[in-house]
N, C-alpha and C. Protein backbone atom coordinates (compact mmCIF):
# COMPACT_ATOMS: atom_id res chain seq x y z
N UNK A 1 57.23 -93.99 2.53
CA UNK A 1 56.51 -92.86 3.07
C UNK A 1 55.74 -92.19 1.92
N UNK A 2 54.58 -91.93 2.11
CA UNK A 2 54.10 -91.27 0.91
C UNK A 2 53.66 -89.71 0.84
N UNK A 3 53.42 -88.94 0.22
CA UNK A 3 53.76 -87.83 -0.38
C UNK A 3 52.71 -86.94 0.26
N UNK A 4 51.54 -87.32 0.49
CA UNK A 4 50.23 -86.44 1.11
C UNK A 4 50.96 -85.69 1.63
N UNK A 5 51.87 -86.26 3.18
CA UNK A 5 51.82 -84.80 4.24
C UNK A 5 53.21 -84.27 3.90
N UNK A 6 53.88 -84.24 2.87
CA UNK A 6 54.57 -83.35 2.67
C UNK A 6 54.43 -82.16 1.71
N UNK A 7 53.27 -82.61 0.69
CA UNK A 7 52.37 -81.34 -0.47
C UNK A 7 51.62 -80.81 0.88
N UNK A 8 50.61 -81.23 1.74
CA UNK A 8 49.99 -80.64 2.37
C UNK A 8 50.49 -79.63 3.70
N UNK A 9 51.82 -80.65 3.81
CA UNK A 9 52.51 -79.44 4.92
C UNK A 9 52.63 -78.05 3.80
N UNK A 10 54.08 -78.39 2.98
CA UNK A 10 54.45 -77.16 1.93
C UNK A 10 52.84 -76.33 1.29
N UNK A 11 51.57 -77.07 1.10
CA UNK A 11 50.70 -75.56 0.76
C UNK A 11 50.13 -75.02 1.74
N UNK A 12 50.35 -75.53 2.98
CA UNK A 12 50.12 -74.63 4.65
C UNK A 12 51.06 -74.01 4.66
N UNK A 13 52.17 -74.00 4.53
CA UNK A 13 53.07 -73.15 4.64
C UNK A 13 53.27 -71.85 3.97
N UNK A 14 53.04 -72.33 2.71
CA UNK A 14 52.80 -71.49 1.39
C UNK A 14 51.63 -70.34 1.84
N UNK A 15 50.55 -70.44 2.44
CA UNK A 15 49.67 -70.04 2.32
C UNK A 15 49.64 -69.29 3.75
N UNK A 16 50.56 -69.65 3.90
CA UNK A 16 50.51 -68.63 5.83
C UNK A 16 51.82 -67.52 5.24
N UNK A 17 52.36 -68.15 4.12
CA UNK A 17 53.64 -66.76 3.96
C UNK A 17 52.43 -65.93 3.05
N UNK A 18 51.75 -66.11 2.43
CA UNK A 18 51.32 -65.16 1.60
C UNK A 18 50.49 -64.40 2.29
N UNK A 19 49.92 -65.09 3.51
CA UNK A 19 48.89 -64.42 4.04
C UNK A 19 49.94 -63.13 5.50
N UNK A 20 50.92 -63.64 5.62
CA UNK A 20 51.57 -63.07 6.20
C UNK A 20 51.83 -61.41 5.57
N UNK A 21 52.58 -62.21 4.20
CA UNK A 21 52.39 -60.74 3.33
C UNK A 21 51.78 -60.11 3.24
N UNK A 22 50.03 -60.41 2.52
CA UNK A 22 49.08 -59.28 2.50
C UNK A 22 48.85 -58.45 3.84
N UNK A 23 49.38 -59.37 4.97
CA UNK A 23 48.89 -58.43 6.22
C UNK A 23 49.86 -57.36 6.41
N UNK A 24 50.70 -57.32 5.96
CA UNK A 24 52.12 -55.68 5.78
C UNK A 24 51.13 -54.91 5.05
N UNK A 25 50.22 -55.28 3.89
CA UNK A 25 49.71 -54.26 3.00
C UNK A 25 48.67 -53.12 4.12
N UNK A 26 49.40 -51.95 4.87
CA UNK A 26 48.51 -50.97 5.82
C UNK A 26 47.78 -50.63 4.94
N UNK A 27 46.29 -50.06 5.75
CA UNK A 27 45.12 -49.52 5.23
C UNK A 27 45.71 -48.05 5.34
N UNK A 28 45.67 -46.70 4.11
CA UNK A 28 46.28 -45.73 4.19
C UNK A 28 45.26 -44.96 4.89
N UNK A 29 46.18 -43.74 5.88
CA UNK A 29 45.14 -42.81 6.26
C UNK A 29 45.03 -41.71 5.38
N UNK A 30 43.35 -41.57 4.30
CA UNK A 30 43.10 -41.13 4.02
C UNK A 30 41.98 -41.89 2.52
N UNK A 31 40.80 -41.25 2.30
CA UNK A 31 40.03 -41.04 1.67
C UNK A 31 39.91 -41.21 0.18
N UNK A 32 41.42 -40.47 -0.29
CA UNK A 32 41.45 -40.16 -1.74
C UNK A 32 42.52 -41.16 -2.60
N UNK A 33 42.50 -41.33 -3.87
CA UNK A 33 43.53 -42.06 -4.21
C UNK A 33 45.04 -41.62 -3.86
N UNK A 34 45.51 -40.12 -3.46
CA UNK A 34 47.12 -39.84 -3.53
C UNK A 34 47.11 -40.62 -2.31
N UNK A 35 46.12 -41.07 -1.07
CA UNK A 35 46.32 -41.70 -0.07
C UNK A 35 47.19 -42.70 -0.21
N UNK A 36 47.51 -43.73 -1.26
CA UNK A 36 47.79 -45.00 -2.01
C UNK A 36 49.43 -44.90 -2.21
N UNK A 37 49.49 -43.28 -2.94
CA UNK A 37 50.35 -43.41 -3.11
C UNK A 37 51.75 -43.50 -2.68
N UNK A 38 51.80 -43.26 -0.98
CA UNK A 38 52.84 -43.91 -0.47
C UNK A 38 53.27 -45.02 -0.83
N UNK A 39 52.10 -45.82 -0.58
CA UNK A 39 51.78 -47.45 -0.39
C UNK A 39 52.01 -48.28 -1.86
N UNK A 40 52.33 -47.47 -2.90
CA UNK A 40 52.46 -48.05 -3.74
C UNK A 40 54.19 -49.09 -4.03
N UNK A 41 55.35 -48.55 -3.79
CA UNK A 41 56.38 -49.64 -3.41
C UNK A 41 55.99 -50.75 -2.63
N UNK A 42 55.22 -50.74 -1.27
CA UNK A 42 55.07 -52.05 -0.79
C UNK A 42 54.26 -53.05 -1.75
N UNK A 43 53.22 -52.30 -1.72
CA UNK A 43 52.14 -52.83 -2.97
C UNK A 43 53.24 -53.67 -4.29
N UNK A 44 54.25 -52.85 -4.76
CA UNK A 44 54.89 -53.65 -6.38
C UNK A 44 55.66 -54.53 -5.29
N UNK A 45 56.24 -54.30 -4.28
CA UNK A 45 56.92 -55.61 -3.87
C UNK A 45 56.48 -56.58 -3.47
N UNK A 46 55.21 -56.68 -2.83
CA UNK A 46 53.72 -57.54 -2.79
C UNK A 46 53.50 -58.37 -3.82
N UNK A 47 53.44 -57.74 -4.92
CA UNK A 47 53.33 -58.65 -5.88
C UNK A 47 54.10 -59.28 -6.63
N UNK A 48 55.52 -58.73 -6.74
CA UNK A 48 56.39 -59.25 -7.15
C UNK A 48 56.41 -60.59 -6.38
N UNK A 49 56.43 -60.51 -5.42
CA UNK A 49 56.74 -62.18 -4.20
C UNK A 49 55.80 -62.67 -4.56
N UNK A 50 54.48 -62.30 -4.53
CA UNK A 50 52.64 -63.04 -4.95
C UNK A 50 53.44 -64.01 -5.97
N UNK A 51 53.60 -63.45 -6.97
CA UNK A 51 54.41 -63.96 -8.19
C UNK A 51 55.38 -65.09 -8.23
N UNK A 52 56.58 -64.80 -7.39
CA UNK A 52 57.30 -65.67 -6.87
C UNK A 52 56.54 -66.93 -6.46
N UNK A 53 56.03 -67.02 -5.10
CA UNK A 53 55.42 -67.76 -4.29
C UNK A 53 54.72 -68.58 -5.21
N UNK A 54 53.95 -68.21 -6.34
CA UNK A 54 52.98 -68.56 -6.81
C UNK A 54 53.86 -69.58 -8.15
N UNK A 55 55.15 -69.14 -8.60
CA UNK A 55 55.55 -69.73 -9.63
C UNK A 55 56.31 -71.09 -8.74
N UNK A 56 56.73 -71.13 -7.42
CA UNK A 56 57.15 -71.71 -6.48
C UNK A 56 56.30 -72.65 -6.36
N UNK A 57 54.95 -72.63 -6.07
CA UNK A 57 53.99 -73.57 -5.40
C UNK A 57 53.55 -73.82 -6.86
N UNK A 58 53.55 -73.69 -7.81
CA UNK A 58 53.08 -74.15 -9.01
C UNK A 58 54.37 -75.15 -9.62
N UNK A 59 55.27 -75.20 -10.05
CA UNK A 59 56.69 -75.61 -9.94
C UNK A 59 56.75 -76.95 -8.94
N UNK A 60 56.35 -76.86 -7.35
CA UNK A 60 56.39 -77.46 -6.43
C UNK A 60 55.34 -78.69 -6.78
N UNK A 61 54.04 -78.51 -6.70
CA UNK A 61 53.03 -79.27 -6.88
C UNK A 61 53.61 -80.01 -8.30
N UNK A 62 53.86 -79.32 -9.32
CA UNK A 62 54.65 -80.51 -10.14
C UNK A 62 55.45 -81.13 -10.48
N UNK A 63 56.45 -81.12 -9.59
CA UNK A 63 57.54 -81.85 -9.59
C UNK A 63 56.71 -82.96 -8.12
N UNK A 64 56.23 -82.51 -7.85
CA UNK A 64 56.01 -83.77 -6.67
C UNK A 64 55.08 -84.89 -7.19
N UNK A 65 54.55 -84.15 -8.09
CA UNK A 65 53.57 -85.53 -8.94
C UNK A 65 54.35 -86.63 -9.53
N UNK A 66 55.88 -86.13 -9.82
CA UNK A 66 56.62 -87.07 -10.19
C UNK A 66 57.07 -87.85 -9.12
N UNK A 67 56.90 -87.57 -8.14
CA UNK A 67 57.71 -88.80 -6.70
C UNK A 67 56.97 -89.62 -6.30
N UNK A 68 56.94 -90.82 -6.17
CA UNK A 68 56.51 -91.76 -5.91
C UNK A 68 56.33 -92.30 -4.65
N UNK A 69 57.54 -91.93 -3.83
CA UNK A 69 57.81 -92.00 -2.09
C UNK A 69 58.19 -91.02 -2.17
N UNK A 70 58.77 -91.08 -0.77
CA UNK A 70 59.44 -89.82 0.27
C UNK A 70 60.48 -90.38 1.04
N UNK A 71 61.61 -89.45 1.12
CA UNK A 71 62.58 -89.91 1.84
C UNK A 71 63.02 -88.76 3.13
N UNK A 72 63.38 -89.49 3.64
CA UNK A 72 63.68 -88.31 4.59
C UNK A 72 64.83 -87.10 4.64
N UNK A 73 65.93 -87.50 3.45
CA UNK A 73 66.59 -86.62 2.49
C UNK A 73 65.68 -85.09 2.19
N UNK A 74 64.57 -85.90 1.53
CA UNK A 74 63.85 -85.20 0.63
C UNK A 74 62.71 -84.11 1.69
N UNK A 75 62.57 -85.03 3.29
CA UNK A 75 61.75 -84.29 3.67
C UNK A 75 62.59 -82.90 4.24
N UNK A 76 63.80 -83.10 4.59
CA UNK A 76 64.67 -81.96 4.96
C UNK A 76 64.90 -80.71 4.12
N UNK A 77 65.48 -81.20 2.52
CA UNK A 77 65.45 -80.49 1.88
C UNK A 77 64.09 -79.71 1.30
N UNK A 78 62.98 -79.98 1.72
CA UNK A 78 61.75 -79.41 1.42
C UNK A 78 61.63 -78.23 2.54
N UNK A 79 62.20 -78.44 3.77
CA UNK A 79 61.96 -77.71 4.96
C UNK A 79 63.20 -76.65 4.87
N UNK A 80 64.28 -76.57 3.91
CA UNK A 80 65.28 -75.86 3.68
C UNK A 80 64.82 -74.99 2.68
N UNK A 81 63.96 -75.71 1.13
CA UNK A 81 63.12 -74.75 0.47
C UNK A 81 61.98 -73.44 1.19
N UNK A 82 61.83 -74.12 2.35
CA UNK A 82 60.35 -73.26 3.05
C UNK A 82 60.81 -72.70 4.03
N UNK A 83 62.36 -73.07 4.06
CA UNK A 83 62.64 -71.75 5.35
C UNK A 83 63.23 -70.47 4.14
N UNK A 84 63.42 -70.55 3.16
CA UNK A 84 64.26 -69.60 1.97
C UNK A 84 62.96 -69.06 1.99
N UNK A 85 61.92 -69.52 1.63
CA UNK A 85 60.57 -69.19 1.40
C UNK A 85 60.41 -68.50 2.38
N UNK A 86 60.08 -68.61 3.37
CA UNK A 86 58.90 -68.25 4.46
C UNK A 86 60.23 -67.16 5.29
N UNK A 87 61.25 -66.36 4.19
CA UNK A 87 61.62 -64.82 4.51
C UNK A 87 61.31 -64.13 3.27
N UNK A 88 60.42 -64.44 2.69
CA UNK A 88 59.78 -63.89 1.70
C UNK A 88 58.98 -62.46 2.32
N UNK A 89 58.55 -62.76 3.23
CA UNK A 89 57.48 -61.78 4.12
C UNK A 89 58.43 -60.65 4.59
N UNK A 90 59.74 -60.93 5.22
CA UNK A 90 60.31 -59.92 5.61
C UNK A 90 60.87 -59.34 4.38
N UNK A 91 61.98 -59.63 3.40
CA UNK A 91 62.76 -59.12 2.59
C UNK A 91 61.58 -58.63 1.87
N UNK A 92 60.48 -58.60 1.15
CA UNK A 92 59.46 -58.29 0.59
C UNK A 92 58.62 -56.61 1.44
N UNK A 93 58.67 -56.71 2.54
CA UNK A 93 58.50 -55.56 3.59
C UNK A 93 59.43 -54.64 3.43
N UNK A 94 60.95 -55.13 3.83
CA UNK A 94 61.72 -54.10 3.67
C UNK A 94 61.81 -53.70 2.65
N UNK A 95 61.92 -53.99 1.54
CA UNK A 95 62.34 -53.56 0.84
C UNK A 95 60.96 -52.69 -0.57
N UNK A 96 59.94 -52.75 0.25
CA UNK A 96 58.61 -52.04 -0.08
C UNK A 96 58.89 -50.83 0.77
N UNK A 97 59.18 -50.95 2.26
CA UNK A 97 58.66 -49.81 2.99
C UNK A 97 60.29 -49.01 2.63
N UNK A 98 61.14 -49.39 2.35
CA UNK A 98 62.29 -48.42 2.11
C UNK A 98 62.65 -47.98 0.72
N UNK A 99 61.32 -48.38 -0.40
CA UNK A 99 61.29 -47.69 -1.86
C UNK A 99 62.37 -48.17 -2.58
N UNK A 100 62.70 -49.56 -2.68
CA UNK A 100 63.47 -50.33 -3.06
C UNK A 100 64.86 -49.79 -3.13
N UNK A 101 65.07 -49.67 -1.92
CA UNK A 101 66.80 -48.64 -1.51
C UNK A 101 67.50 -50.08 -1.95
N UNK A 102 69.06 -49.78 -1.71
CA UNK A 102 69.72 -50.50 -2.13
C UNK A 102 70.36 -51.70 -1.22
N UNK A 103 70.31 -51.90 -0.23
CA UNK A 103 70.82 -52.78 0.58
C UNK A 103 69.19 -54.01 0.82
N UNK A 104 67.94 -53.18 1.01
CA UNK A 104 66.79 -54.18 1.02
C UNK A 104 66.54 -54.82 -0.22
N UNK A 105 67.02 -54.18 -1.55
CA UNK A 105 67.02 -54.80 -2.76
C UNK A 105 67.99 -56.10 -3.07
N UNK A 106 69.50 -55.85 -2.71
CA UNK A 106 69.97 -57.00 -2.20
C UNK A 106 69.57 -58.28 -1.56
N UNK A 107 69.32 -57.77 -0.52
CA UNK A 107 69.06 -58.98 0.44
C UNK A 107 67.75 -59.56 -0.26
N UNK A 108 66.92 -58.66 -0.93
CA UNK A 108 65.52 -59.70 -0.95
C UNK A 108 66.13 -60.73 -2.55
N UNK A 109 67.04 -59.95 -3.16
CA UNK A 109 67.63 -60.83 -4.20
C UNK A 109 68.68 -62.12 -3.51
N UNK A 110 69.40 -61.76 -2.87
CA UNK A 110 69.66 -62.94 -1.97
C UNK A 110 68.95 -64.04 -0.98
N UNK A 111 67.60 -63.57 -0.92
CA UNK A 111 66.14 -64.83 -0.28
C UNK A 111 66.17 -65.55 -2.12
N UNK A 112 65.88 -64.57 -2.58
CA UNK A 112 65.72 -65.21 -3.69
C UNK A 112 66.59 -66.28 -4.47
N UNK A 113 68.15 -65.88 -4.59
CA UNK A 113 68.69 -66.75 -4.87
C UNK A 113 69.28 -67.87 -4.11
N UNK A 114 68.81 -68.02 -2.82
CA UNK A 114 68.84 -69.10 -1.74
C UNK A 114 67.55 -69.95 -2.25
N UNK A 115 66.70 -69.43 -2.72
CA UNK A 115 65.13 -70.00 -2.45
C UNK A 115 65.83 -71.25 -3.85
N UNK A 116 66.15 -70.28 -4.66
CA UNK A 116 66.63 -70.98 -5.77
C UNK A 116 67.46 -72.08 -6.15
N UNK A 117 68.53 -72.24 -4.99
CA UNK A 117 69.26 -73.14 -4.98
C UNK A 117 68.82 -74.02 -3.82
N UNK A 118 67.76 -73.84 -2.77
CA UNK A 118 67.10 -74.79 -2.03
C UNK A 118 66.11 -75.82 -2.93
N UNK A 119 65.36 -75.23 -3.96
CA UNK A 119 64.72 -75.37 -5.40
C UNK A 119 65.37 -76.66 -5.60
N UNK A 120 67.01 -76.15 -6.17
CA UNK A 120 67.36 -76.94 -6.61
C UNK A 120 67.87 -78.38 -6.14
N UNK A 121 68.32 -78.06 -4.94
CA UNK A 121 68.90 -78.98 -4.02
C UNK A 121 67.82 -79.85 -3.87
N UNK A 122 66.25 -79.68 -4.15
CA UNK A 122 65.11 -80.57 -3.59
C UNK A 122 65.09 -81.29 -4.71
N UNK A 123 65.47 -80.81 -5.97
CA UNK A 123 64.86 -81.70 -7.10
C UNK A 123 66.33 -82.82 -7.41
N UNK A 124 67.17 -82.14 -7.26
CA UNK A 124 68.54 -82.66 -7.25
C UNK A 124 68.32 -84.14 -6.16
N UNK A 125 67.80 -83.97 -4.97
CA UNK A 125 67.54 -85.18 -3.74
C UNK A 125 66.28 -86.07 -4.13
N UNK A 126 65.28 -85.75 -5.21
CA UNK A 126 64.19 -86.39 -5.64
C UNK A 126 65.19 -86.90 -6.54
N UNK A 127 66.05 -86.91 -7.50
CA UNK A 127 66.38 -87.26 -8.42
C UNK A 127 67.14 -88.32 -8.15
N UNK A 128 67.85 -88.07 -7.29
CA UNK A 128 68.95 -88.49 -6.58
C UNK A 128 67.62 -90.05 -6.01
N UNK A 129 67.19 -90.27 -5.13
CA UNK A 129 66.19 -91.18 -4.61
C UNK A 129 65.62 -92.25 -5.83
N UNK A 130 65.23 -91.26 -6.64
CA UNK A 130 64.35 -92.41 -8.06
C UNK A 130 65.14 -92.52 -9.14
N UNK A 131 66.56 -91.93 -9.30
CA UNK A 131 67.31 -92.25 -10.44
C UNK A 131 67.31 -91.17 -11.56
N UNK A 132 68.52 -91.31 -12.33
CA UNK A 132 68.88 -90.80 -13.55
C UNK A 132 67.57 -90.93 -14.58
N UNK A 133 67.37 -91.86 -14.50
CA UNK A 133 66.32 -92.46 -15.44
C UNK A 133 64.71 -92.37 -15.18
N UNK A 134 64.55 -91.24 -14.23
CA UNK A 134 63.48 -91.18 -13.36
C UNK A 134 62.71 -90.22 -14.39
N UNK A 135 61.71 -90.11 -14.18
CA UNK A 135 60.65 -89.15 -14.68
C UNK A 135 60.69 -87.15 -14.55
N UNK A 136 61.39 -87.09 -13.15
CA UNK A 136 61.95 -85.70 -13.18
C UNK A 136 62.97 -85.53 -13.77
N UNK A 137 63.70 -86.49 -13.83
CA UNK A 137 65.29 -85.94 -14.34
C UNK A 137 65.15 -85.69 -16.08
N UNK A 138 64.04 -86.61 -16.22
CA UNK A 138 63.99 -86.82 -18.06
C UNK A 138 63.03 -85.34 -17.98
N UNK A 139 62.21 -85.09 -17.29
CA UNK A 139 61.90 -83.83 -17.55
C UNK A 139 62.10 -82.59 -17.80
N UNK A 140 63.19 -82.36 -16.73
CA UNK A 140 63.95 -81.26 -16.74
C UNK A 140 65.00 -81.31 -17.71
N UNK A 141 65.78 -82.14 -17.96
CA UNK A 141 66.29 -81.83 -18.90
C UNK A 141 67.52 -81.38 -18.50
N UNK A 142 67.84 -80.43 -19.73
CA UNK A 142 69.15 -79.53 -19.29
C UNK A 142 68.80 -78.43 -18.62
N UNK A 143 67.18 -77.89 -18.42
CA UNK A 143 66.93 -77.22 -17.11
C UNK A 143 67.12 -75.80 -17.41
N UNK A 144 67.55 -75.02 -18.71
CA UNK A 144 67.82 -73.80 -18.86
C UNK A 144 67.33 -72.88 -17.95
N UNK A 145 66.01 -72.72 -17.21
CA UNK A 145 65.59 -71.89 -16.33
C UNK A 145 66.20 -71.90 -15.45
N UNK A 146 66.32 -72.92 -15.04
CA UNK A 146 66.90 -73.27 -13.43
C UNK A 146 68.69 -73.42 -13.13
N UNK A 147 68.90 -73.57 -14.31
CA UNK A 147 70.42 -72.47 -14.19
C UNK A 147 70.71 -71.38 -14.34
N UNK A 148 69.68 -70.74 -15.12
CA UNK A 148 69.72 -69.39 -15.44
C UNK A 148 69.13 -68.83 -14.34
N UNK A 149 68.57 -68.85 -13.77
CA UNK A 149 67.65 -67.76 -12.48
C UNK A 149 69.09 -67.60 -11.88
N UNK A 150 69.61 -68.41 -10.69
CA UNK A 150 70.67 -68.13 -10.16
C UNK A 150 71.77 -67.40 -9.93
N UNK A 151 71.83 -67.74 -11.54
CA UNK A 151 72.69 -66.54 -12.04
C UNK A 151 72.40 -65.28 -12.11
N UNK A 152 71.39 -65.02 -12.62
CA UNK A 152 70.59 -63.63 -13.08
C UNK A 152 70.84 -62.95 -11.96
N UNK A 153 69.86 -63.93 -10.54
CA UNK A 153 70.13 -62.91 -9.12
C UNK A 153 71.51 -62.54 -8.30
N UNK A 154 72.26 -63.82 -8.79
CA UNK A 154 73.54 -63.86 -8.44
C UNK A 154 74.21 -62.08 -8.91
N UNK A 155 74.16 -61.98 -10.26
CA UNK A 155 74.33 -60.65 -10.74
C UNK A 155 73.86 -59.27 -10.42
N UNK A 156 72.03 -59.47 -10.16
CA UNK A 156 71.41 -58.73 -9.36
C UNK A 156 72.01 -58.26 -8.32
N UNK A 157 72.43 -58.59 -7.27
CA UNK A 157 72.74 -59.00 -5.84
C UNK A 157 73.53 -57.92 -6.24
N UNK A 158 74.51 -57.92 -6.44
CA UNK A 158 75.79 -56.64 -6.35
C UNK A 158 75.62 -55.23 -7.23
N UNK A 159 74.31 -55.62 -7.90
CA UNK A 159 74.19 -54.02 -9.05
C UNK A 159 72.99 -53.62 -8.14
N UNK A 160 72.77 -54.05 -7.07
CA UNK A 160 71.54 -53.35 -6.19
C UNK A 160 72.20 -52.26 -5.93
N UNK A 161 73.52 -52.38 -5.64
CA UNK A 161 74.35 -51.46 -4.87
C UNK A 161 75.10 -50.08 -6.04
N UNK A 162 74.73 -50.32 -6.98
CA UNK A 162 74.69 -48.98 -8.29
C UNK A 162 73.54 -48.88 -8.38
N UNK A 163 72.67 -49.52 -9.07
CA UNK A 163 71.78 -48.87 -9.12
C UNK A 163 70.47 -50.46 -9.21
N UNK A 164 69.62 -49.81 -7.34
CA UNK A 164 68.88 -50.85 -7.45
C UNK A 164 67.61 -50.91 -8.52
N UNK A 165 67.05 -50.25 -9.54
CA UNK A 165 66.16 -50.75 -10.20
C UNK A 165 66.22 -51.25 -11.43
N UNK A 166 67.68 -51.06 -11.69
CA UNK A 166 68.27 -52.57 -12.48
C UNK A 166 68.35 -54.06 -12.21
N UNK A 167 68.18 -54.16 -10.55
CA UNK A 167 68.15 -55.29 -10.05
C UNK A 167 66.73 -55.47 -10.23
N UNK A 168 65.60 -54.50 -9.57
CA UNK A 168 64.47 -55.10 -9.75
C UNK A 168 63.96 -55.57 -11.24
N UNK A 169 64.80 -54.68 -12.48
CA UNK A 169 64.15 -55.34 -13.78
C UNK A 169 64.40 -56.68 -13.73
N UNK A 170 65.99 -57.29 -13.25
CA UNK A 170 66.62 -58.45 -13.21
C UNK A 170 65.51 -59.45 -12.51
N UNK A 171 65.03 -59.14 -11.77
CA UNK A 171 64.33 -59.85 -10.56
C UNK A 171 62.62 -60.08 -11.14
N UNK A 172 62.49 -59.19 -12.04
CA UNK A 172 61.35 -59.17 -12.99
C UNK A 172 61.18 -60.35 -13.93
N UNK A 173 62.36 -60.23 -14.91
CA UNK A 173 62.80 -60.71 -15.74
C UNK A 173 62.78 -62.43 -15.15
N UNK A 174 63.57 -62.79 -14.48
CA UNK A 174 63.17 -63.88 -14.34
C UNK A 174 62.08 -64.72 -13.45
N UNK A 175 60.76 -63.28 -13.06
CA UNK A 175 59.86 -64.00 -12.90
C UNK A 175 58.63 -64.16 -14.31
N UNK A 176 59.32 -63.61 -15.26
CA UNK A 176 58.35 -63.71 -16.44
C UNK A 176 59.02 -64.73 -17.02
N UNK A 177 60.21 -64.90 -17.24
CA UNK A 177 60.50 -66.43 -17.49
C UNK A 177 59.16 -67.49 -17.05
N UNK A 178 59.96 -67.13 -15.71
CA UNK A 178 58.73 -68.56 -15.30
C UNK A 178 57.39 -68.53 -15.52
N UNK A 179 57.35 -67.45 -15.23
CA UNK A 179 55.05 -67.37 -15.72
C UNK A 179 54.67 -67.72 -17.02
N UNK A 180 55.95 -67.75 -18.18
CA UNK A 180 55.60 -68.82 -19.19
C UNK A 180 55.50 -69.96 -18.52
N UNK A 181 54.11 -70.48 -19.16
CA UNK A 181 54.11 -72.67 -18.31
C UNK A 181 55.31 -73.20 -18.66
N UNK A 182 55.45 -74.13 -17.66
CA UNK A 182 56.67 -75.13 -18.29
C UNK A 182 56.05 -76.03 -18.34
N UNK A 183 55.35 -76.61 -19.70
CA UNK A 183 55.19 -77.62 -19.30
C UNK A 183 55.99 -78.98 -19.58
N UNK A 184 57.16 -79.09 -18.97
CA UNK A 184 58.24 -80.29 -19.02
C UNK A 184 57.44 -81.23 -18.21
N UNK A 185 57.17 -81.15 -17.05
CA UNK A 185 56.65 -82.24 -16.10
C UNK A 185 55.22 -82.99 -16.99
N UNK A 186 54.53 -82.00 -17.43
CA UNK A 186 53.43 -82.40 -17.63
C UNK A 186 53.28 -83.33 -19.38
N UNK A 187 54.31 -82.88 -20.06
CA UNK A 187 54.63 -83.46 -21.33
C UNK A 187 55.75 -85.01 -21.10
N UNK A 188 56.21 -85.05 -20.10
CA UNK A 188 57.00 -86.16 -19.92
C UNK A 188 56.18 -87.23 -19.09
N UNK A 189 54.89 -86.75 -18.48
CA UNK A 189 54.49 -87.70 -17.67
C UNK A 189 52.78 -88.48 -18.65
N UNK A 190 53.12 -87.35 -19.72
CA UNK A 190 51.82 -87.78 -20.80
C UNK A 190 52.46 -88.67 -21.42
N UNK A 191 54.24 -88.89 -22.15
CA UNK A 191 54.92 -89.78 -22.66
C UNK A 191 55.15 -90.98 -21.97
N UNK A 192 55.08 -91.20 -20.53
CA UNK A 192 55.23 -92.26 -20.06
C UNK A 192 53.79 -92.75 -20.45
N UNK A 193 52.65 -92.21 -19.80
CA UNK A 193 51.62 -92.96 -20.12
C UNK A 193 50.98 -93.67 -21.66
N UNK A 194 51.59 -93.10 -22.85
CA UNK A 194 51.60 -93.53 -23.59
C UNK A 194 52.12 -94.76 -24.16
C-alpha cells in the first residue's frame, strides 16, 4: 500500500483542525484595542496549539518520508494520532475562554500527552513494519524529545491544579523544544544516500 493517501488524508485533517480553531477566534464587540483584550487568553491558547499542530504536521511529514509502504497497523495508529489531534479545537477553546483556570489547563495537557503517546505508538508501528535497522529507528535514536515531552505533561497535568500557569510554562517549554529543527530524519536519510 503506498503512502500518498495516508500524508494526504493526515494534512486534510490537519488543516480542518486548525481551521476549526481560528473559527473560535470571535470578532470583539468594539472599535478600540481594550476591545481585544478579553480575547486575548483565547488568542495565547490559539497559538499555543497553531504551534503544536504545526510541530505535529512537520514531525509527521518526516517521519513518513522514511516509510516505504503502509500497513494497516500503521493506518490505525495514524487515525488514533488524529483523533488525540483533532480535540485540539475543543481543549484549546476551553481553556482560552475560561483564562486558563485549572481543570481546562489539565485536560488540554492531557490531549496533549495522549497526542504524544499516539506520536509515539505510530512511529513505534512504522518501526515495528521496516525493522530495527530501518531508517526511522536509526534516526531517532535514543529520542530524548520524545521521552521527555510525556513526561513534562505527565507532571503538568496535576500542578494545573496548584497553580495552572506553571503548567502552561511546562506546556511552553516543550513546545520550544521542538521548534528547534530536528533534523534526525533529514541527516540520516542524507547518510543513506551517500
Amino acid at each position: 500500500m503506498q503512502k500518498t493517501r495516508l500524508e494526504a488524508f493526515s494534512d486534510g485533517v490537519l488543516a480542518i483542525i486548525i481551521t476549526i480553531m481560528v473559527l473560535e477566534l470571535k470578532v470583539p464587540h468594539g472599535n478600540t484595542l481594550a476591545a481585544l483584550n478579553p480575547l486575548l487568553p483565547v488568542f495565547l491558547s490559539y497559538v499555543l496549539s497553531f504551534v503544536y499542530l504545526g510541530i505535529y504536521w512537520n514531525n509527521h511529514h518526516h517521519m513518513l518520508h522514511t516509510v516505504a509502504k503502509v500497513s494497516g497497523g500503521m493506518l490505525w495508529a495514524n487515525l488514533h494520532l488524529l483523533f488525540w489531534l483533532s480535540l485540539f479545537p475543543f481543549a484549546t477553546g476551553w481553556m482560552g475562554e475560561n483564562h486558563f483556570a485549572s481543570v481546562p489547563t489539565a485536560l488540554y495537557g492531557a490531549v496533549l500527552l495522549m497526542a504524544g503517546v499516539a506520536y509515539w505508538i505510530l512511529q513505534q508501528t512504522i518501526i515495528a513494519l521496516q525493522g530495527n535497522g530501518s531508517l526511522l529507528a536509526h534516526a531517532i535514536g535514543r529520542d530524548f524529545k520524545g521521552k521527555s515531552s510525556p513526561v513534562i505533561y505527565a507532571i503538568a497535568i496535576p500542578i494545573a491544579f496548584l497553580d495552572s500557569w506553571i503548567s502552561q510554562c511546562l506546556y511552553v517549554i516543550v513546545a520550544l523544544m521542538w521548534l528547534i529543527p530536528d533534523r534526525r530524519i533529514e541527516k540520516a536519510m542524507a547518510e543513506r544516500q551517500e
